[in-house]
Protein backbone atom coordinates (compact mmCIF):
# COMPACT_ATOMS: atom_id res chain seq x y z
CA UNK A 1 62.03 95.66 93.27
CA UNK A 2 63.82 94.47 96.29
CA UNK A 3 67.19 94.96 96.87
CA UNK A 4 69.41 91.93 97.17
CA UNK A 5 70.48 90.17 100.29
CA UNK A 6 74.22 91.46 100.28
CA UNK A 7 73.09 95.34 99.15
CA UNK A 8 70.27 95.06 102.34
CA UNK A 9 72.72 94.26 104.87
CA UNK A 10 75.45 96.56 103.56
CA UNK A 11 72.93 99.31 103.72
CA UNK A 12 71.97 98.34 107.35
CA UNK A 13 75.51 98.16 108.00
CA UNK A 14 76.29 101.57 106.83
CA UNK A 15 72.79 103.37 108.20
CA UNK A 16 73.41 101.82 111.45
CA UNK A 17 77.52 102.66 111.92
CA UNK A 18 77.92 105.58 109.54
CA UNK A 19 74.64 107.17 109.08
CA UNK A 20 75.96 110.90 107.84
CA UNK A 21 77.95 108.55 104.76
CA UNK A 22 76.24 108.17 101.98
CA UNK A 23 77.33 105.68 99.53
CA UNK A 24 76.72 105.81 95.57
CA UNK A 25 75.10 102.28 93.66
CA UNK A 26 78.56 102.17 92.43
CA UNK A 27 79.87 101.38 96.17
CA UNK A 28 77.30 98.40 96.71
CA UNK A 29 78.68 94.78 96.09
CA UNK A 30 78.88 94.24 92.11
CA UNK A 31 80.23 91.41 89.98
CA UNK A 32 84.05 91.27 89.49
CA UNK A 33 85.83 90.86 86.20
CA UNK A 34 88.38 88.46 87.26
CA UNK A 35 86.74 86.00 88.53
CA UNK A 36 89.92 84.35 89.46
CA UNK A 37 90.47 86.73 92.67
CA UNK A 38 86.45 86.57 93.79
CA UNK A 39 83.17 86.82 92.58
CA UNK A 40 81.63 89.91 94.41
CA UNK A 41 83.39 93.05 95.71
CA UNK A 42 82.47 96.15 96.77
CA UNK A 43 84.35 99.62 97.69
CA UNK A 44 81.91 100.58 100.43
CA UNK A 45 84.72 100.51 102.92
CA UNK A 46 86.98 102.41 100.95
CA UNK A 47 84.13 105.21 100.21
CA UNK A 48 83.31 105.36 103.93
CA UNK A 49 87.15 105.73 105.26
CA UNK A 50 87.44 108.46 102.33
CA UNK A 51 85.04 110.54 103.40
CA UNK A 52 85.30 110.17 107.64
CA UNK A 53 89.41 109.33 107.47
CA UNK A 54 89.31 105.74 108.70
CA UNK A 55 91.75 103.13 107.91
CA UNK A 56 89.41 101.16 104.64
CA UNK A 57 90.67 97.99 106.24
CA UNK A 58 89.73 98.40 109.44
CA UNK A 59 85.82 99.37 107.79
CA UNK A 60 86.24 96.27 105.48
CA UNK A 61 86.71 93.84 109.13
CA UNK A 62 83.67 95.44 109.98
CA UNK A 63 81.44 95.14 107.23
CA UNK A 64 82.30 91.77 106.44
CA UNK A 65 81.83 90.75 110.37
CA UNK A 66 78.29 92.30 109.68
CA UNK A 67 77.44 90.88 106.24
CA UNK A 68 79.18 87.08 106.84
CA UNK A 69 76.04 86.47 109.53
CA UNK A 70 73.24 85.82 107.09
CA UNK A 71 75.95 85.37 104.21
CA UNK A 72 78.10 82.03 104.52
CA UNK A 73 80.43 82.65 101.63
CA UNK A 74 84.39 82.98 101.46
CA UNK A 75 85.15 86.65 102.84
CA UNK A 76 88.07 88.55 102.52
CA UNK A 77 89.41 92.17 102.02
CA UNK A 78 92.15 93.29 100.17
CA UNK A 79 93.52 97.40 100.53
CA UNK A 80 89.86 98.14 101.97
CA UNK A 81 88.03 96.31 99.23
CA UNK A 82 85.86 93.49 100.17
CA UNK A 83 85.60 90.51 98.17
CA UNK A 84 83.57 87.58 98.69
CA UNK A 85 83.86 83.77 96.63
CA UNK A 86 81.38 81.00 96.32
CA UNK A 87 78.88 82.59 97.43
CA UNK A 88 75.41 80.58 97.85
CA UNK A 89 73.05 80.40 94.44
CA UNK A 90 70.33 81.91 95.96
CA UNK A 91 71.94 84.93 96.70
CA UNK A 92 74.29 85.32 93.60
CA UNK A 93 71.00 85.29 91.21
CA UNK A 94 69.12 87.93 93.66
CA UNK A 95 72.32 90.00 92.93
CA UNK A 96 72.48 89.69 89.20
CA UNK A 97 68.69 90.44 88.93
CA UNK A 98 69.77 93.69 91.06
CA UNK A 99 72.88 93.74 88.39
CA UNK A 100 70.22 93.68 85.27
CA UNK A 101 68.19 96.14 87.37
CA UNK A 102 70.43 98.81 87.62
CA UNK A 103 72.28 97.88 83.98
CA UNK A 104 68.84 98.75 82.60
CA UNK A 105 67.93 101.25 84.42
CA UNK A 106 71.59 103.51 83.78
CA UNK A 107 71.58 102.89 79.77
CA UNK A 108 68.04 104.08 79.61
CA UNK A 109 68.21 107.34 81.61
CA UNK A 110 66.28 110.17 80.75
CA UNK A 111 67.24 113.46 81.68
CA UNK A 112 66.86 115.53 78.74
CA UNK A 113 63.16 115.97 77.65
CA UNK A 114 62.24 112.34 78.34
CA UNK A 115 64.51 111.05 76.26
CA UNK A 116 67.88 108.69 76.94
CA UNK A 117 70.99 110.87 76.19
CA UNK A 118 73.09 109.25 73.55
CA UNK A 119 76.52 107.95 74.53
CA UNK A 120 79.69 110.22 73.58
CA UNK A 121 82.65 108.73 72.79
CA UNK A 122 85.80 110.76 71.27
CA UNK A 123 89.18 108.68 70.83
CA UNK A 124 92.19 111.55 70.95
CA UNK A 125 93.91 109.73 68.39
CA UNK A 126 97.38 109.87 68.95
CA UNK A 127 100.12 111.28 66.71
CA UNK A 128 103.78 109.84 65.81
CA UNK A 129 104.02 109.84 69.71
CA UNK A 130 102.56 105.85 69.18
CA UNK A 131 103.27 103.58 66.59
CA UNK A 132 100.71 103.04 64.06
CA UNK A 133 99.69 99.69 65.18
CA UNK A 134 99.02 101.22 68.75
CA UNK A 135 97.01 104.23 67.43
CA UNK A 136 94.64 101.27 65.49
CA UNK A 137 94.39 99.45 68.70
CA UNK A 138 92.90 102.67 70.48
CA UNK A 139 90.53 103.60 67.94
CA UNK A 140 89.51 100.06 67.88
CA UNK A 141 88.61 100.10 71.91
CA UNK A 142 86.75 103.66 71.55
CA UNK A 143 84.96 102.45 68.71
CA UNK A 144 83.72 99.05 70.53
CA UNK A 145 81.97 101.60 73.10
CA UNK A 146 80.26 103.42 70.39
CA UNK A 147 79.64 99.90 69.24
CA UNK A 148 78.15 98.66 72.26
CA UNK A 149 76.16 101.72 72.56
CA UNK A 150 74.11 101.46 69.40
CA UNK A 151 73.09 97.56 69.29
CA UNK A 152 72.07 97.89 73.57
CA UNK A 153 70.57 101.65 73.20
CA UNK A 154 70.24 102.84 69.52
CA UNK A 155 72.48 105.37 69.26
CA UNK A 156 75.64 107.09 69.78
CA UNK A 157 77.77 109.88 68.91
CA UNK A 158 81.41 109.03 68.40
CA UNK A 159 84.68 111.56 67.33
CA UNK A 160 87.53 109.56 66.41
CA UNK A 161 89.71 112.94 66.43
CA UNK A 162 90.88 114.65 64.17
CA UNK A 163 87.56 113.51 62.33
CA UNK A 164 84.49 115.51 63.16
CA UNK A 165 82.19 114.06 65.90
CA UNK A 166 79.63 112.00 64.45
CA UNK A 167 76.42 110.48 65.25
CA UNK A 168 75.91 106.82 64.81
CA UNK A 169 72.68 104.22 64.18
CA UNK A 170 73.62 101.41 62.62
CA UNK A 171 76.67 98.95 62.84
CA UNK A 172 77.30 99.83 59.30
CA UNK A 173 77.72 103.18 60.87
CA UNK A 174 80.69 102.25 63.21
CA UNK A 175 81.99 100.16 60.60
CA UNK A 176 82.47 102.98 58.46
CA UNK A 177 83.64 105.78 60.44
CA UNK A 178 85.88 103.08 62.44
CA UNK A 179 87.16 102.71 58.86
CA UNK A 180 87.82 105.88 57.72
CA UNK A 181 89.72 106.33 61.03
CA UNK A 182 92.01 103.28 60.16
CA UNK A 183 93.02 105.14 56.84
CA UNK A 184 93.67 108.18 57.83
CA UNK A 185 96.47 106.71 60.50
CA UNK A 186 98.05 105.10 57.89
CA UNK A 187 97.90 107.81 55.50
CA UNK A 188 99.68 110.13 58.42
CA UNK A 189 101.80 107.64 59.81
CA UNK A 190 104.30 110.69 60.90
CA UNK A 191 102.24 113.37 61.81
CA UNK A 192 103.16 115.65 64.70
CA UNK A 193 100.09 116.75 66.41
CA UNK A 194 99.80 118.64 70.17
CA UNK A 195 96.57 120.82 70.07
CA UNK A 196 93.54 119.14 70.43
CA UNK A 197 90.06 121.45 71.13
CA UNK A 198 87.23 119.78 72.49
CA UNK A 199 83.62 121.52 72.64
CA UNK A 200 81.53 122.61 75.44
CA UNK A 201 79.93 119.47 75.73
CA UNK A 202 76.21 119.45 77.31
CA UNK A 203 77.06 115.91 78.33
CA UNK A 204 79.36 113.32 80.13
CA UNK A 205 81.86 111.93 77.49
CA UNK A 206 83.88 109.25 77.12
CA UNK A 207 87.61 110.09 76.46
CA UNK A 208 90.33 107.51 74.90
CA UNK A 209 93.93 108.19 74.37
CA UNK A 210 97.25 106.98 75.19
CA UNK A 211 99.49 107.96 78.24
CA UNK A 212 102.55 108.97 75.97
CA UNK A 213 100.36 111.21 73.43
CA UNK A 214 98.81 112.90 76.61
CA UNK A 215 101.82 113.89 78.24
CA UNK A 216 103.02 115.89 74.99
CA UNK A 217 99.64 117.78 75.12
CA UNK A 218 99.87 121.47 76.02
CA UNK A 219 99.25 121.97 79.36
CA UNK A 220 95.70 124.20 78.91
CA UNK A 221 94.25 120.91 76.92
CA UNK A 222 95.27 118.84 79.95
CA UNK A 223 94.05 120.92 82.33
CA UNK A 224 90.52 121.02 80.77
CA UNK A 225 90.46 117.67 80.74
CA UNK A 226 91.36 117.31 84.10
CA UNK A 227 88.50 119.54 85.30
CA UNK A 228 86.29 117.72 83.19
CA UNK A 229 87.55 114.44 85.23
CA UNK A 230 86.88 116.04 88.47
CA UNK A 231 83.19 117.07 87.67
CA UNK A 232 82.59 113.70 86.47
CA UNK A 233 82.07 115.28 82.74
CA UNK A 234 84.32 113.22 81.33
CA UNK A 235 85.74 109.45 82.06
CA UNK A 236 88.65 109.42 80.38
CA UNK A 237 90.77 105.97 79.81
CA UNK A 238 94.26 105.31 78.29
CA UNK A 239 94.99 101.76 78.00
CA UNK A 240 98.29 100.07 80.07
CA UNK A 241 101.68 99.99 77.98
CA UNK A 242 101.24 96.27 78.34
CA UNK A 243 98.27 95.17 75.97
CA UNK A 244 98.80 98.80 74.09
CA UNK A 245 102.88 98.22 72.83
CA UNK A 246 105.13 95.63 71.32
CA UNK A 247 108.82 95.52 73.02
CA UNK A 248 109.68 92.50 70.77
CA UNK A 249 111.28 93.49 67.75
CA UNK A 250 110.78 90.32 65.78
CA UNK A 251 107.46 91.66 65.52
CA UNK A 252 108.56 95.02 64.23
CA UNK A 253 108.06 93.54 60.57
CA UNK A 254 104.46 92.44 60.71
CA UNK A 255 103.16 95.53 62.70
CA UNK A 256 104.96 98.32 60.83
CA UNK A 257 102.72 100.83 58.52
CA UNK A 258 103.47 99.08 55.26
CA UNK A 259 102.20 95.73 56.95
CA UNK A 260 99.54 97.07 57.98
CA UNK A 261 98.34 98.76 54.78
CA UNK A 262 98.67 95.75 53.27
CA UNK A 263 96.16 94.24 55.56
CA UNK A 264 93.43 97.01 55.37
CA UNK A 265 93.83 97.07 51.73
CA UNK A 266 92.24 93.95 51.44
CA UNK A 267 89.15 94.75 53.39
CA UNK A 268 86.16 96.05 52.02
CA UNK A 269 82.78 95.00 53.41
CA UNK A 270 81.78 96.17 57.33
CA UNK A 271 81.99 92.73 58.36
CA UNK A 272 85.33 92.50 57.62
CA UNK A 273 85.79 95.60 58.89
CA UNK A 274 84.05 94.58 62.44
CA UNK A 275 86.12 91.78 62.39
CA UNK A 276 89.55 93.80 62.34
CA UNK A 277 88.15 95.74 65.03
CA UNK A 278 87.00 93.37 67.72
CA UNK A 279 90.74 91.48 66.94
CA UNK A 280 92.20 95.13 67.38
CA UNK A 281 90.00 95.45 70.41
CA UNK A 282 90.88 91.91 71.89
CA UNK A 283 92.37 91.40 75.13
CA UNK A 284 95.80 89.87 73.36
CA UNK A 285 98.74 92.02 73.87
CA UNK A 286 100.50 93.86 71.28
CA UNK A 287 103.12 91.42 71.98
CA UNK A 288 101.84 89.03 70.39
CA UNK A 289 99.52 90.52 68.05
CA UNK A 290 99.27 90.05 64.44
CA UNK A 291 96.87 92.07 62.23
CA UNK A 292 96.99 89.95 59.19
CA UNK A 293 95.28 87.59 61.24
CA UNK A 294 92.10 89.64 60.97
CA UNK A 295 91.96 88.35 57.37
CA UNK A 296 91.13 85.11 58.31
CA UNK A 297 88.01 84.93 60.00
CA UNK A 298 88.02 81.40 62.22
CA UNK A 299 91.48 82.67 63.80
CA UNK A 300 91.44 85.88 64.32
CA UNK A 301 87.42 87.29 65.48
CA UNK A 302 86.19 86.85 68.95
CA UNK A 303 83.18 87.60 66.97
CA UNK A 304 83.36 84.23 65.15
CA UNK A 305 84.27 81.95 68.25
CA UNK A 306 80.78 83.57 69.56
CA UNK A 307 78.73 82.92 66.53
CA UNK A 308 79.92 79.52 66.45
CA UNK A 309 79.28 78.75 70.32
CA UNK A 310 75.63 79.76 69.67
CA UNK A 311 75.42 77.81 66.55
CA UNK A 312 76.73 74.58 69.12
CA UNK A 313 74.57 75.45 71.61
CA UNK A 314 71.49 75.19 69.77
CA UNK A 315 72.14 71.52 69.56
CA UNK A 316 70.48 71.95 72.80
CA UNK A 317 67.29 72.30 71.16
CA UNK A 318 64.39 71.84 73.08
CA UNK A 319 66.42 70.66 76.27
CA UNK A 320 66.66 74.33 76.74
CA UNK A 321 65.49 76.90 74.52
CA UNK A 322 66.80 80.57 73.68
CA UNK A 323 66.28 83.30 75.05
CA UNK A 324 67.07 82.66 78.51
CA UNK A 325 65.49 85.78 80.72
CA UNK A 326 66.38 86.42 83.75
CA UNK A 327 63.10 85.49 85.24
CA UNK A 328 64.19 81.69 84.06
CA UNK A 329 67.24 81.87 85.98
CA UNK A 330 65.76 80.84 89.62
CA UNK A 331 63.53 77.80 88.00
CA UNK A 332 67.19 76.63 85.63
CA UNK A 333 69.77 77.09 88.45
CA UNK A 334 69.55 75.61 91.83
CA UNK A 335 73.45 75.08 92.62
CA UNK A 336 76.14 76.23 90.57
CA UNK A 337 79.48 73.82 91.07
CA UNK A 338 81.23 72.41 88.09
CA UNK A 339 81.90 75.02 85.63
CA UNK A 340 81.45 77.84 88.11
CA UNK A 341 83.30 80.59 86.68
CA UNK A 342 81.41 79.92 83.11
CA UNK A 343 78.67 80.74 84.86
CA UNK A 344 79.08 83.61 86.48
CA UNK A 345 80.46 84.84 83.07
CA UNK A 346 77.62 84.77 81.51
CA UNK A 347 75.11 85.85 84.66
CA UNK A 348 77.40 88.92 84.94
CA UNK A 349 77.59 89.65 80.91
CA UNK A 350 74.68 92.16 81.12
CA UNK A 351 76.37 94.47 83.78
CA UNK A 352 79.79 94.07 82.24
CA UNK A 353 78.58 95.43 79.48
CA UNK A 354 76.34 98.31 80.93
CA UNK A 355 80.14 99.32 82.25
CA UNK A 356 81.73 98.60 78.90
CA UNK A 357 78.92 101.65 77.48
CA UNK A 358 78.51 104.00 80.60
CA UNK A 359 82.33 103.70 82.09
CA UNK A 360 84.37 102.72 79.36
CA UNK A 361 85.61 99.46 80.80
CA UNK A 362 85.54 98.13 77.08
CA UNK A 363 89.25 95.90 78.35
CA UNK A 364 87.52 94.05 80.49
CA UNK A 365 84.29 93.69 78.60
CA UNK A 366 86.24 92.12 75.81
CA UNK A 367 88.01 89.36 78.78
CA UNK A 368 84.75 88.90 79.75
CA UNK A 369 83.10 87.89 76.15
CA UNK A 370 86.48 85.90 75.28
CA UNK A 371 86.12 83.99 78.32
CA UNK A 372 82.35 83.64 77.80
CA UNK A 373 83.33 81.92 74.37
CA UNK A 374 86.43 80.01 75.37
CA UNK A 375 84.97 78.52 78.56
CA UNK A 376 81.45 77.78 76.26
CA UNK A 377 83.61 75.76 73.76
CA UNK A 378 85.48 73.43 76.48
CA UNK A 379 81.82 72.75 78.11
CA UNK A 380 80.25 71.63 75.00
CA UNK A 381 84.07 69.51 74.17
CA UNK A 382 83.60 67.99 77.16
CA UNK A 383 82.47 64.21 77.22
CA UNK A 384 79.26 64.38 79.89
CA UNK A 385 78.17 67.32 77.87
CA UNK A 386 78.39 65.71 74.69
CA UNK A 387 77.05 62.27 75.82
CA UNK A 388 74.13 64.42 77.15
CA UNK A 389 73.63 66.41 73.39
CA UNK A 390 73.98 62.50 71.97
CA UNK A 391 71.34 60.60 74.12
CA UNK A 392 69.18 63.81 74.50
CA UNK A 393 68.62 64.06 78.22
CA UNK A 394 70.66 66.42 80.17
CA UNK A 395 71.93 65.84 83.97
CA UNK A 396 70.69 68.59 86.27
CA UNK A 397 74.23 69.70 86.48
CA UNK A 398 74.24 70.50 82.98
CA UNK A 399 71.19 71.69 82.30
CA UNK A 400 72.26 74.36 85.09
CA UNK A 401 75.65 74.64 83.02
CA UNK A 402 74.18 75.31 80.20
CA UNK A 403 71.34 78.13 81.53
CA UNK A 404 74.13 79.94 82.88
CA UNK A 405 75.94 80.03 79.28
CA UNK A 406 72.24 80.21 77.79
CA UNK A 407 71.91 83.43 79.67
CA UNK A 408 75.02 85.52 78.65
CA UNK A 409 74.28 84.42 75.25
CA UNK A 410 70.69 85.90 74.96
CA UNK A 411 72.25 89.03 76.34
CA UNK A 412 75.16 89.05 73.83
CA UNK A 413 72.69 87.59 70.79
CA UNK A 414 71.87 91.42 69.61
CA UNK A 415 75.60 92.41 69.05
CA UNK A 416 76.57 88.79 67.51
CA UNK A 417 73.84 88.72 65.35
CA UNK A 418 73.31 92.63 64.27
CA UNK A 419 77.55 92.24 63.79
């Protein structure tokens, strides 16, 4: 398939100015979660002035001075990295068919005996070092990866230590072990825990923990691990003190461990379970977090605000039909203006979540799918849309709208519906 427009020109760029650097897929311009700051970006200056000891921003002037003749878009760069805003339709679906491409093409590697090897996940669960509440929220974003890995490629195998690794099938699956996980924090609210032993593992693994809990390691343990980072055997994440703890102690009432027992007690089917762990998972910040809300389905489950925006959508019935492929996307979308950055949510869901799986950027997968569903909701509330649905006959700016929020919903319609 041919490269994009953007990832030809950057590769001319580089081939023609640097030709002894050789830059990784990872380097070539790729969507950006906030879409508030730009809509492509790419590190290719950054990897370039890394390895021949050039000033990044002084590469990023030139690559965009390169790149900004054949593409007319807003151009900037910020520390080395270039970033690039409203760029032309044409160009931003040739990208996300090279996004799908590649998305594809890393979750279905083979390179053990022609067959994909199964995500790893293992969550380092913390001990007393976190509160109880912040230990949940962990497990919840390590089990979302394993998650994500078995409704997109089947399988996974997931250690939420001090449990034994496991390998996983099914959602049920997750649910359970996610579960068992859940209890066992509670049960051991106070433990004291600073040994952890991982295997030789044959493959890359994803590691979760928490920046407190790792510091109180011994240092061998760390060590390992930081070897592992270094060979690029393990990518290992510990979320920001922001989302992870609560520095408001009005809340200390409704997230302490009798609370939350009292929460998780009434819980029993995976459902329910799946639906404390996306609102464990969600991008809210402990802050203002309250698990009993995970007992009431339409308030608490990003999961729920995603069933029902594909329940509203079909009210588009014929008008535009599910599954939309990417294939569709040239013939459905000629301009992209009003609603832009609903859009581009849902072109970009299919590599966000590739990352979600293969890099463990699970955070910003979940601001992605919130957005998706928030940003879905006001299109449908809004009166042109809904005079459309009502007389049946869409405006071309909707129907564009609406295959742009058609198309992160197909990719997203395995995981809603299987959850």
């Amino acid at each position: 398939m041919r490269a994009s427009v953007l990832t030809e020109r950057l590769r001319e760029f580089v081939q023609r100015e640097f030709p002894d650097v050789s830059l990784p897929q990872s380097a070539m311009f790729l969507p950006m979660y906030s879409l508030d700051f730009g809509e492509l970006s790419s590190t290719a200056a950054v990897e370039i002035a890394k390895v021949l000891k050039l000033r990044a921003e002084i590469v990023a002037e030139r690559v965009i001075e390169y790149v900004s003749r054949d593409v007319k878009a807003d151009w900037r760069h910020d520390n080395g990295y270039i970033v690039c805003a409203d760029v032309p339709t044409d160009i931003l679906l040739s990208e996300v068919r090279e996004s799908v491409s590649s998305a594809i093409e890393a979750m279905t590697e083979q390179p053990h005996h022609g067959r994909p090897s199964p995500c790893r996940v293992w969550c380092l669960i913390p001990d007393s070092t976190a509160p109880a509440y912040a230990r949940m929220r962990v497990i919840a974003r390590a089990a979302l990866q394993g998650l994500l890995a078995v409704v997109y490629q089947g399988q996974a195998n997931v250690c939420l230590f001090p449990c034994p690794e496991r390998e996983v099938r099914s959602v049920a699956d997750v649910a359970l072990l996610f579960r068992q996980a859940i209890e066992w924090v509670i049960d051991n609210d106070s433990e004291v825990r600073r040994s952890v032993s991982l295997p030789d593992l044959p493959d890359r693994v994803s590691v979760w923990t928490t920046h407190h809990y790792h510091e109180k390691l011994d240092a061998s343990f760390r060590e390992s691990l930081m070897r592992m980072r270094r060979s690029n055997a393990a990518v290992v994440t510990m979320p920001d003190d922001g989302w992870l703890l609560s520095r408001d102690r009005a809340l200390s009432e409704i997230l302490e461990p009798r609370a939350l027992r009292r929460v998780i007690q009434q819980l029993h089917r995976s459902d329910e379970w799946l639906r404390l762990l996306l609102h464990l998972a969600s991008t809210t910040p402990s802050g203002d977090f309250d698990p009993a809300v995970a007992l009431f389905e339409e308030s608490a489950s990003p999961l729920w605000n995603m069933r029902t925006l594909l329940e509203r959508y079909g009210r588009f019935g014929s008008l535009l039909p599910m599954p939309v492929s990417v294939g569709d996307l040239p013939q459905l979308i000629q301009q992209v203006t009003a609603y832009r950055k609903l859009v581009l949510s849902g072109l970009f869901l299919p590599l966000y979540t590739a990352r979600a799986i293969l890099h463990n950027d699970v955070g910003a997968w979940c601001g992605a799918f919130e957005r998706l569903a928030r940003e879905g909701h006001a299109f449908i509330n809004a009166p042109e849309t809904r005079l459309s649905l009502a007389q049946n006959a869409e405006s071309a700016s909707c129907r564009e709208i609406a295959a742009g929020l058609g198309f992160g919903l197909s990719c997203i319609l395995p995981l809603v519906t299987e959850a």
